[in-house]
C-alpha atoms as a PDB file:
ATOM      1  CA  UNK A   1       4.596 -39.571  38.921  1.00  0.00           C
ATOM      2  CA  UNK A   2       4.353 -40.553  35.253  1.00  0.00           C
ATOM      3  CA  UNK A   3       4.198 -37.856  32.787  1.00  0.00           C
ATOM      4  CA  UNK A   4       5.267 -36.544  29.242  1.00  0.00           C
ATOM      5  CA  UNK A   5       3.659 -39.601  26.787  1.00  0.00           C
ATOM      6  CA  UNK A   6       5.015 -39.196  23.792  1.00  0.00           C
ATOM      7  CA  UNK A   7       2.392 -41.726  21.701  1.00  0.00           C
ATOM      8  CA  UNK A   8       1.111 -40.715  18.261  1.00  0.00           C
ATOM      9  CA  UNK A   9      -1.131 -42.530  17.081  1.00  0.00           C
ATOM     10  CA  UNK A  10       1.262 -44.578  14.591  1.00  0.00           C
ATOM     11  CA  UNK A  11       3.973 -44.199  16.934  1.00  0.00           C
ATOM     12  CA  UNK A  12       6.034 -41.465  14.928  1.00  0.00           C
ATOM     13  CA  UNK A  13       7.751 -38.463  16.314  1.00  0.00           C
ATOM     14  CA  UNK A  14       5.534 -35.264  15.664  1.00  0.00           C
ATOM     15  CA  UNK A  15       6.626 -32.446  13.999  1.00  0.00           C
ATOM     16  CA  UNK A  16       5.720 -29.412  15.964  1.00  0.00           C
ATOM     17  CA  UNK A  17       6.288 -27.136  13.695  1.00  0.00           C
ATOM     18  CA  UNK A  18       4.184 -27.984  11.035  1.00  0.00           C
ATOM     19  CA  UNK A  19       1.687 -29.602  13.001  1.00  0.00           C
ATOM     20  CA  UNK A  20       1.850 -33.411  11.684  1.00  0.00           C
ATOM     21  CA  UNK A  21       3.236 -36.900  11.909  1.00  0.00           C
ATOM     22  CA  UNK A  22       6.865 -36.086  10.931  1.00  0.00           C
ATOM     23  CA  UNK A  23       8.938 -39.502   9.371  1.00  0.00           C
ATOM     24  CA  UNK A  24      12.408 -40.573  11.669  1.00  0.00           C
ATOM     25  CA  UNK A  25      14.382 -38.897   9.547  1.00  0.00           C
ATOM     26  CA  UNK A  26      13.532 -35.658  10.547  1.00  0.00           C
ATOM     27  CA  UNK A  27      15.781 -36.503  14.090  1.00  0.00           C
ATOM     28  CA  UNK A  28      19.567 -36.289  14.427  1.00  0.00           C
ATOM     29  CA  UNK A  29      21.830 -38.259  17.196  1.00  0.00           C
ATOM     30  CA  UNK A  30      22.955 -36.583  19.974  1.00  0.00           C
ATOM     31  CA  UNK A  31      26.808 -36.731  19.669  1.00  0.00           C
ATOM     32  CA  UNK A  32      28.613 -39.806  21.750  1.00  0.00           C
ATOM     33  CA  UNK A  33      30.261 -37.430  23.706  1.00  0.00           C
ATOM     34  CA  UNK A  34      27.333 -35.805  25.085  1.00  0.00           C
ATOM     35  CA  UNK A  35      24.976 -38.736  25.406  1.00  0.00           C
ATOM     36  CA  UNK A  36      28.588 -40.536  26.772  1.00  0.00           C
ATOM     37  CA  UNK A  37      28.927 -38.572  29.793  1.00  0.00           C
ATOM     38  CA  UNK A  38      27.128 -37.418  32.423  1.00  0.00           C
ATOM     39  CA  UNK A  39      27.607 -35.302  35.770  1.00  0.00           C
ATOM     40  CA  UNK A  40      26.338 -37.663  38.610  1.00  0.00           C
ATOM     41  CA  UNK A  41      25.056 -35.378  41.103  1.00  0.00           C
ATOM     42  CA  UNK A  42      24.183 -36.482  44.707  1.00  0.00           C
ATOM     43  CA  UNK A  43      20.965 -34.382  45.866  1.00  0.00           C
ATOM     44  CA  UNK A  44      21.395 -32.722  49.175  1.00  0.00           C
ATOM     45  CA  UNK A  45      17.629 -34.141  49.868  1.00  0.00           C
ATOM     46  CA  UNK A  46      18.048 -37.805  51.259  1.00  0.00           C
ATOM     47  CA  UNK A  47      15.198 -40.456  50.092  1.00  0.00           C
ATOM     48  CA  UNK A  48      13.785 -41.996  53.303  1.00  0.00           C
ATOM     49  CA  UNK A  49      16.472 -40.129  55.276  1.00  0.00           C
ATOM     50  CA  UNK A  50      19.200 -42.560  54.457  1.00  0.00           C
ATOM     51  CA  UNK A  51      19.701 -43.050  50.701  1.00  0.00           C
ATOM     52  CA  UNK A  52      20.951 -40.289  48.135  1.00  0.00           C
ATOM     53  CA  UNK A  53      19.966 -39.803  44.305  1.00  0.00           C
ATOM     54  CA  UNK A  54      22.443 -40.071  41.693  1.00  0.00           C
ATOM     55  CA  UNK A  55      21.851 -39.372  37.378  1.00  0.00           C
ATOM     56  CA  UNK A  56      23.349 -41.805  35.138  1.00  0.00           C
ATOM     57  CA  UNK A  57      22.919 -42.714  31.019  1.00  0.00           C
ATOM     58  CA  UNK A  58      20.787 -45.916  30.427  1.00  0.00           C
ATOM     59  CA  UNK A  59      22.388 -48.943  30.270  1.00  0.00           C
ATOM     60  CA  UNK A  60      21.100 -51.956  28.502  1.00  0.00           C
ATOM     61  CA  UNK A  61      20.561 -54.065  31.581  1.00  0.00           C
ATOM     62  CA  UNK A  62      18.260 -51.579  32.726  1.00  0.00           C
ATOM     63  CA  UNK A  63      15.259 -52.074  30.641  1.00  0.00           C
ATOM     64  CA  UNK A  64      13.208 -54.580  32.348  1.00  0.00           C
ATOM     65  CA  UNK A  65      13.191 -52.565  35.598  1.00  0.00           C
ATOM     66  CA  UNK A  66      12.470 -49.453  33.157  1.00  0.00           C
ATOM     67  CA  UNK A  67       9.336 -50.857  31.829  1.00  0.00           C
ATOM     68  CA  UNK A  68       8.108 -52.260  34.956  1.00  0.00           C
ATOM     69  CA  UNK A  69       8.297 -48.628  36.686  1.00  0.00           C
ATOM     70  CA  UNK A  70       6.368 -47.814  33.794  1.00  0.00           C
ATOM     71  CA  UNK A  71       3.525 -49.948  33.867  1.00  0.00           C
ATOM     72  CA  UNK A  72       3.386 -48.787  37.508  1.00  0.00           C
ATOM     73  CA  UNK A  73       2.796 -44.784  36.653  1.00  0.00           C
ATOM     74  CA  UNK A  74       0.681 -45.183  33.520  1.00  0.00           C
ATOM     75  CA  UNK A  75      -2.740 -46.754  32.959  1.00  0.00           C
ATOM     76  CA  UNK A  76      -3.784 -49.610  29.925  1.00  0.00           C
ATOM     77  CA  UNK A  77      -3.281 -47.540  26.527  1.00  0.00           C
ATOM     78  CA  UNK A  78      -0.890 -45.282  27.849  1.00  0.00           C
ATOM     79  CA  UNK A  79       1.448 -46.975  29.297  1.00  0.00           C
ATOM     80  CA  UNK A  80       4.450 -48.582  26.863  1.00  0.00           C
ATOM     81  CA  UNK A  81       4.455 -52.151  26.119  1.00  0.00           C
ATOM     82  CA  UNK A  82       8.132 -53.373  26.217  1.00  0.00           C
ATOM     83  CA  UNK A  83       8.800 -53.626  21.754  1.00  0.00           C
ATOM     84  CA  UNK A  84       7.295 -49.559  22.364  1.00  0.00           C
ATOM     85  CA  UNK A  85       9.633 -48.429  24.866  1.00  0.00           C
ATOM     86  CA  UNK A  86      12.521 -50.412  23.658  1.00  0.00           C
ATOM     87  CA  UNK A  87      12.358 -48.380  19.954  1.00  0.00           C
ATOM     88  CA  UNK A  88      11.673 -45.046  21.993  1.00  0.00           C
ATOM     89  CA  UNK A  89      14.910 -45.531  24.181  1.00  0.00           C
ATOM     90  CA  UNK A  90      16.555 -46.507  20.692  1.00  0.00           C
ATOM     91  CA  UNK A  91      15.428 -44.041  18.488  1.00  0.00           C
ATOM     92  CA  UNK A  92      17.898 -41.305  16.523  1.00  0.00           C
ATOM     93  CA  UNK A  93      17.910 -38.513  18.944  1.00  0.00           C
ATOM     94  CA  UNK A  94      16.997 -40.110  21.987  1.00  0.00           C
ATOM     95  CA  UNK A  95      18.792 -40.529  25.460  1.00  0.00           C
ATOM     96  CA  UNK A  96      17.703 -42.046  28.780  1.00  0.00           C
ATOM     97  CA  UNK A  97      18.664 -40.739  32.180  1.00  0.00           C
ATOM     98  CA  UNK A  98      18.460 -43.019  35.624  1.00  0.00           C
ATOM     99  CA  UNK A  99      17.827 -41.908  38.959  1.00  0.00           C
ATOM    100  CA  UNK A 100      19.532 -44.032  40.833  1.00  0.00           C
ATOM    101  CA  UNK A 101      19.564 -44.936  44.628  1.00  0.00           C
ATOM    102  CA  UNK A 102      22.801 -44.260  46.136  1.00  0.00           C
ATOM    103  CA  UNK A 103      24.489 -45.194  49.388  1.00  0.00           C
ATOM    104  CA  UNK A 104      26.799 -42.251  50.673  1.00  0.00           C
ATOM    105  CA  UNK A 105      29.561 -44.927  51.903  1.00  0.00           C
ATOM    106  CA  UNK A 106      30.553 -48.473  52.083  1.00  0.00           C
ATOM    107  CA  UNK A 107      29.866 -50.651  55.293  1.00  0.00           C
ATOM    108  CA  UNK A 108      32.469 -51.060  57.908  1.00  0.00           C
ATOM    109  CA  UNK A 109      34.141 -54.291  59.447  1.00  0.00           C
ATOM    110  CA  UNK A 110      30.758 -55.986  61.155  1.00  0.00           C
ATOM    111  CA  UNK A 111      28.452 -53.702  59.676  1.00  0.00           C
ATOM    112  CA  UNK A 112      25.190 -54.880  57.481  1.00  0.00           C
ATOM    113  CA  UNK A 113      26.211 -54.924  54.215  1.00  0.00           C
ATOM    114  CA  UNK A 114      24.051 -51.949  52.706  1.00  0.00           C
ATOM    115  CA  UNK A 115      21.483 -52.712  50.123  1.00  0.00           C
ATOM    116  CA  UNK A 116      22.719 -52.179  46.389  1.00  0.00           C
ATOM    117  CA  UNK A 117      21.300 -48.716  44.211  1.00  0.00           C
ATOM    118  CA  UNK A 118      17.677 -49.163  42.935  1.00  0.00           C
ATOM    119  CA  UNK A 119      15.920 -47.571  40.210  1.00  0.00           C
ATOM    120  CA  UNK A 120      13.440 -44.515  41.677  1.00  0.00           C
ATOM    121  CA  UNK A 121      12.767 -43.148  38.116  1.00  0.00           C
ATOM    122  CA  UNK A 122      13.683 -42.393  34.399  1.00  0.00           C
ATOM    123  CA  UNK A 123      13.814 -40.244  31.558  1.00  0.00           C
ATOM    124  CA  UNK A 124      13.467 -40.289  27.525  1.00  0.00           C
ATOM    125  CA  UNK A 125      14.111 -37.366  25.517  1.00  0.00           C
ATOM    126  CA  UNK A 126      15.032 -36.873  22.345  1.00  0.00           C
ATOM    127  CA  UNK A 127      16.279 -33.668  19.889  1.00  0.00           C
ATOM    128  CA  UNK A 128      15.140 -32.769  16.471  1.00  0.00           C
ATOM    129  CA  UNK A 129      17.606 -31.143  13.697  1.00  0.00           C
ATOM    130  CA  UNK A 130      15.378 -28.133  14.059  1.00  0.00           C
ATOM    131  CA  UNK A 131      16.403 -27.001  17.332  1.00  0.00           C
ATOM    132  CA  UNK A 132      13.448 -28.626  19.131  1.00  0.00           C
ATOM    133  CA  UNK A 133      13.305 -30.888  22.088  1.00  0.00           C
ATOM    134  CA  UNK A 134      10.800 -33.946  23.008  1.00  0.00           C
ATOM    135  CA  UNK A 135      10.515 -35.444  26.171  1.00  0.00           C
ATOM    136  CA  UNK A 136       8.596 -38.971  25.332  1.00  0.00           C
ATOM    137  CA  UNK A 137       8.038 -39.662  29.177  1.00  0.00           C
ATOM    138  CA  UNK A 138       9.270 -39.091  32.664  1.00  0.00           C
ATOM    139  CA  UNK A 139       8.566 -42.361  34.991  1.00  0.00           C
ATOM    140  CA  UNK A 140       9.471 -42.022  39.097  1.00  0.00           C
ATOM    141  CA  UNK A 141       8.366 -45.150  41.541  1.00  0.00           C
ATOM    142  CA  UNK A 142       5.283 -44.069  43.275  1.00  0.00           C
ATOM    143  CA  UNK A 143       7.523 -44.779  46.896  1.00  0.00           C
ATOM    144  CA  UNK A 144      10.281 -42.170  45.533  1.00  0.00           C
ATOM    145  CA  UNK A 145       7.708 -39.288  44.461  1.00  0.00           C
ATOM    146  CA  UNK A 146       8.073 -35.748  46.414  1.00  0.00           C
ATOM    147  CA  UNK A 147      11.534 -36.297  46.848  1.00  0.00           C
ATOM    148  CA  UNK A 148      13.017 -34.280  44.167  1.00  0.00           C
ATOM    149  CA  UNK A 149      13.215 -37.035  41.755  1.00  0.00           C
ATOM    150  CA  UNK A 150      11.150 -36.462  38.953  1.00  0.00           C
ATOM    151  CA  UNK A 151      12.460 -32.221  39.024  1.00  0.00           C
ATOM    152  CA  UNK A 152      16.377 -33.431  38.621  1.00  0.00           C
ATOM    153  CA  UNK A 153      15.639 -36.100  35.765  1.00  0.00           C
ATOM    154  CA  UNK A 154      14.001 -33.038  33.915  1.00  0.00           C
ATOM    155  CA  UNK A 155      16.269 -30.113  34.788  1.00  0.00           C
ATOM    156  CA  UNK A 156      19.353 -32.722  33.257  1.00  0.00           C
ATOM    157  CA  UNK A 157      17.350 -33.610  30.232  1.00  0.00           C
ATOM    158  CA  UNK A 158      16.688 -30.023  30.016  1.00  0.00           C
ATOM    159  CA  UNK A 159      20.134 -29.235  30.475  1.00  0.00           C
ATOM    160  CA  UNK A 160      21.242 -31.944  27.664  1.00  0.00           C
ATOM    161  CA  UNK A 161      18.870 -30.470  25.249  1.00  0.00           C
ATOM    162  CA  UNK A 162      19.638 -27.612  25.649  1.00  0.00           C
ATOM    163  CA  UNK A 163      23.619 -28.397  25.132  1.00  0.00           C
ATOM    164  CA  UNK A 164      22.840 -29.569  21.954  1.00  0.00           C
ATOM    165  CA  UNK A 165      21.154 -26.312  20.596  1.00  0.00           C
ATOM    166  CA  UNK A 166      18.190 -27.428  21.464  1.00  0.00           C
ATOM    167  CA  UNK A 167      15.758 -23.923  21.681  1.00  0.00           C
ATOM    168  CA  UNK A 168      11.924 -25.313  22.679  1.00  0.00           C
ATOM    169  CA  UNK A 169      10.824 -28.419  24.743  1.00  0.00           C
ATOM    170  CA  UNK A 170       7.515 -30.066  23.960  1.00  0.00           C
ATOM    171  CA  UNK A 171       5.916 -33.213  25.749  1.00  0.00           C
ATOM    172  CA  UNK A 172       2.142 -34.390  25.648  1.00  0.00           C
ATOM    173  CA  UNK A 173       0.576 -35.108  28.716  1.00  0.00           C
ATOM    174  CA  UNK A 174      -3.226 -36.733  29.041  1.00  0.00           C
ATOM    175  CA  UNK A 175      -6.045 -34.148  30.014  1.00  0.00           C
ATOM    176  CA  UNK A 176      -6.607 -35.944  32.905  1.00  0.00           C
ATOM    177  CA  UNK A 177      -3.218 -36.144  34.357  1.00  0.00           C
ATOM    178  CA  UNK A 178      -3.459 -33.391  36.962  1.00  0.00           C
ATOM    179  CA  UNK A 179      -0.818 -34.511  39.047  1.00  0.00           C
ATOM    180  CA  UNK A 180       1.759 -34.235  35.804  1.00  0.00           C
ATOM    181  CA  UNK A 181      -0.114 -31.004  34.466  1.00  0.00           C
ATOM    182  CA  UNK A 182       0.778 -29.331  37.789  1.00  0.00           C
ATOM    183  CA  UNK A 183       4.619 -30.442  37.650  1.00  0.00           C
ATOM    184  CA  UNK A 184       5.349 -29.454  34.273  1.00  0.00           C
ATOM    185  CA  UNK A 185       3.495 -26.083  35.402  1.00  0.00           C
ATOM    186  CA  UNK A 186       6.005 -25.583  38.537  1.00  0.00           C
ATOM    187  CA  UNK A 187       8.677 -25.828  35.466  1.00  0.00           C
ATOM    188  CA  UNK A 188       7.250 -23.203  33.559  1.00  0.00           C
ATOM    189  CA  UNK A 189       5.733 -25.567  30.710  1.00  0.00           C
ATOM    190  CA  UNK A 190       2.268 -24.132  29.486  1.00  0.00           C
ATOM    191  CA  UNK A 191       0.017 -25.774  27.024  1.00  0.00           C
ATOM    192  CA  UNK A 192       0.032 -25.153  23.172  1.00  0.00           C
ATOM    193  CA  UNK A 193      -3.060 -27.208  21.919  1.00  0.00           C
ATOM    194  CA  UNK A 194      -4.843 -29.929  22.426  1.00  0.00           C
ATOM    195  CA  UNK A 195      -4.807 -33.024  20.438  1.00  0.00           C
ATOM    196  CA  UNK A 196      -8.058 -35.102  20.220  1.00  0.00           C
ATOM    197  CA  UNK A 197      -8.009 -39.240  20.930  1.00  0.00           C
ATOM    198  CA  UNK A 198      -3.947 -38.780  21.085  1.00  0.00           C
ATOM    199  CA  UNK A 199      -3.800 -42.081  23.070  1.00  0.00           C
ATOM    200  CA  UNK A 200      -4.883 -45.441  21.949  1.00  0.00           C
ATOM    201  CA  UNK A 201      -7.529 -45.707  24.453  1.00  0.00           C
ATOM    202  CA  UNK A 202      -8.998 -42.646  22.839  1.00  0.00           C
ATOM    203  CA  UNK A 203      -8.044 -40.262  25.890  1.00  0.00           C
ATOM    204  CA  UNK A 204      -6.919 -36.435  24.530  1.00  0.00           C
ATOM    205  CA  UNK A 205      -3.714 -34.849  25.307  1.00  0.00           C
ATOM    206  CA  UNK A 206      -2.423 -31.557  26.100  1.00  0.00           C
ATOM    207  CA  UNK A 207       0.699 -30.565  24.206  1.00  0.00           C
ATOM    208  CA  UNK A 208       2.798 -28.549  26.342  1.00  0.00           C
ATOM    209  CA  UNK A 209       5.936 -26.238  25.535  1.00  0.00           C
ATOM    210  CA  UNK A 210       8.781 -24.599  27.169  1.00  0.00           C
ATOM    211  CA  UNK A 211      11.241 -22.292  26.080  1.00  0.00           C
ATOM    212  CA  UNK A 212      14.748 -23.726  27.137  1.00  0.00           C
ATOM    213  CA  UNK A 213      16.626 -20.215  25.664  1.00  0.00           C
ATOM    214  CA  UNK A 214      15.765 -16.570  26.921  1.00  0.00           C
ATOM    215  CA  UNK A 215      12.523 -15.149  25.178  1.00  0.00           C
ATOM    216  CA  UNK A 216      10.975 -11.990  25.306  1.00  0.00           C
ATOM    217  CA  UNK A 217       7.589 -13.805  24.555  1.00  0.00           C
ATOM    218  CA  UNK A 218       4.737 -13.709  27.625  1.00  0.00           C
ATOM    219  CA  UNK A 219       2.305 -15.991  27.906  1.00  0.00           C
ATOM    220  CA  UNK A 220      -1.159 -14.636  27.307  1.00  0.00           C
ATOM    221  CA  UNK A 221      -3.571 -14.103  30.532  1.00  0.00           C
ATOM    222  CA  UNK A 222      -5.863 -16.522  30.677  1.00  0.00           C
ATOM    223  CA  UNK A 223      -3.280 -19.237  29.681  1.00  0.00           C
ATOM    224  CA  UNK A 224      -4.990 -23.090  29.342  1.00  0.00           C
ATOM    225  CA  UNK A 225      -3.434 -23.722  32.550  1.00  0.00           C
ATOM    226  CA  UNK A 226      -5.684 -21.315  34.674  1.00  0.00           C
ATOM    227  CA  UNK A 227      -9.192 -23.245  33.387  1.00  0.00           C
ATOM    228  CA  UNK A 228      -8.407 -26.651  33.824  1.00  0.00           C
ATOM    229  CA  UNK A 229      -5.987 -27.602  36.884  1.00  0.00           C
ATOM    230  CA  UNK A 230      -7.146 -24.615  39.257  1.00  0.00           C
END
């Protein structure tokens, strides 16, 4: 799945709150500790019955099999060209989770050698100052999708975001997207507006929100979701 396209038009963050372009100041860095360490969980579900999923930070070495998987989820003007994703993963307030292949043992005397961990998907969020969270985009290989994947890289950015005081989560997703409108539905995301020609190929986005702390608020009946995915 591909999902969460965080593209203004002049490739700023946006400020939520006030409902514009907002400058890079405006974002803090997530402390080293926090962006330092990370659980590595093994999910019980197995990909292709063999191979478990493990989280891990970004590491520089990474990239190029980042950006690929991203041309591989995301269309001509929405998907990141590699100077684009490069200043995203980089930018104050950003970190980048891996989902990682992972063998649940080494090879014994005579056995074939097992194959080494491969990228299934990534992650890159980012937290404002203000107590508000971003996710820029959420990227899982179209062979690793409806395994889990995609839920676990956002539950741990989630979880980071949240560690950091981080109260509300917003992402954009394109209007068309039904497949990522749906997901970030099953995790309790609804939509907030609508932004016109958000993309550079003129497409419009949904911006959608989700409350990371306990809130009293409901969402209204009749919700944006309801009219356009069902």
């Amino acid at each position: 799945m591909g999902g969460g396209r965080g593209r203004p038009p002049d490739s700023r963050p946006f400020d939520f709150a006030q409902g514009r372009l907002a400058g890079a100041t405006k974002y803090c860095r997530i402390s080293h500790q926090t962006a330092s360490v990370i659980k590595t969980e093994q999910l019980r579900r197995s990909y292709n019955g063999r191979v478990l999923f493990t989280l891990r930070d970004f590491r520089r070495e990474d990239f190029e099999t980042l950006w690929r998987i991203d041309q591989s989820c995301f269309p001509p003007g929405i998907s990141y060209g590699r100077l684009e994703l490069s200043a995203y993963i980089r930018r104050r307030g950003a970190f980048t989770l891996v989902a990682e292949s992972a063998e649940s043992g080494q090879a014994e005397r005579g056995e074939i050698a097992k194959p080494a961990p491969s990228i299934l998907g990534f992650i890159v969020a980012e937290a404002s100052r203000r107590g508000m969270g971003h996710i820029i985009t959420i990227d899982v290989v179209p062979s690793a999708r409806r395994f889990g994947v995609g839920s676990k890289l956002l539950a741990a950015a989630e979880e980071r975001l949240q560690s950091e005081g981080v109260a509300q989560v917003f992402l954009e997703a394109a209007v068309d997207n039904k497949t990522a409108l749906a997901f970030y539905k099953r995790h309790d995301y609804f939509v907030v507006k609508t932004v016109p020609r958000y993309y550079s190929n003129g497409l419009d986005a949904f911006v959608l929100q989700k409350d990371l702390l306990p809130s009293t608020r409901e969402q209204p009946a009749g919700a944006p979701f309801g009219s356009h995915l069902e």
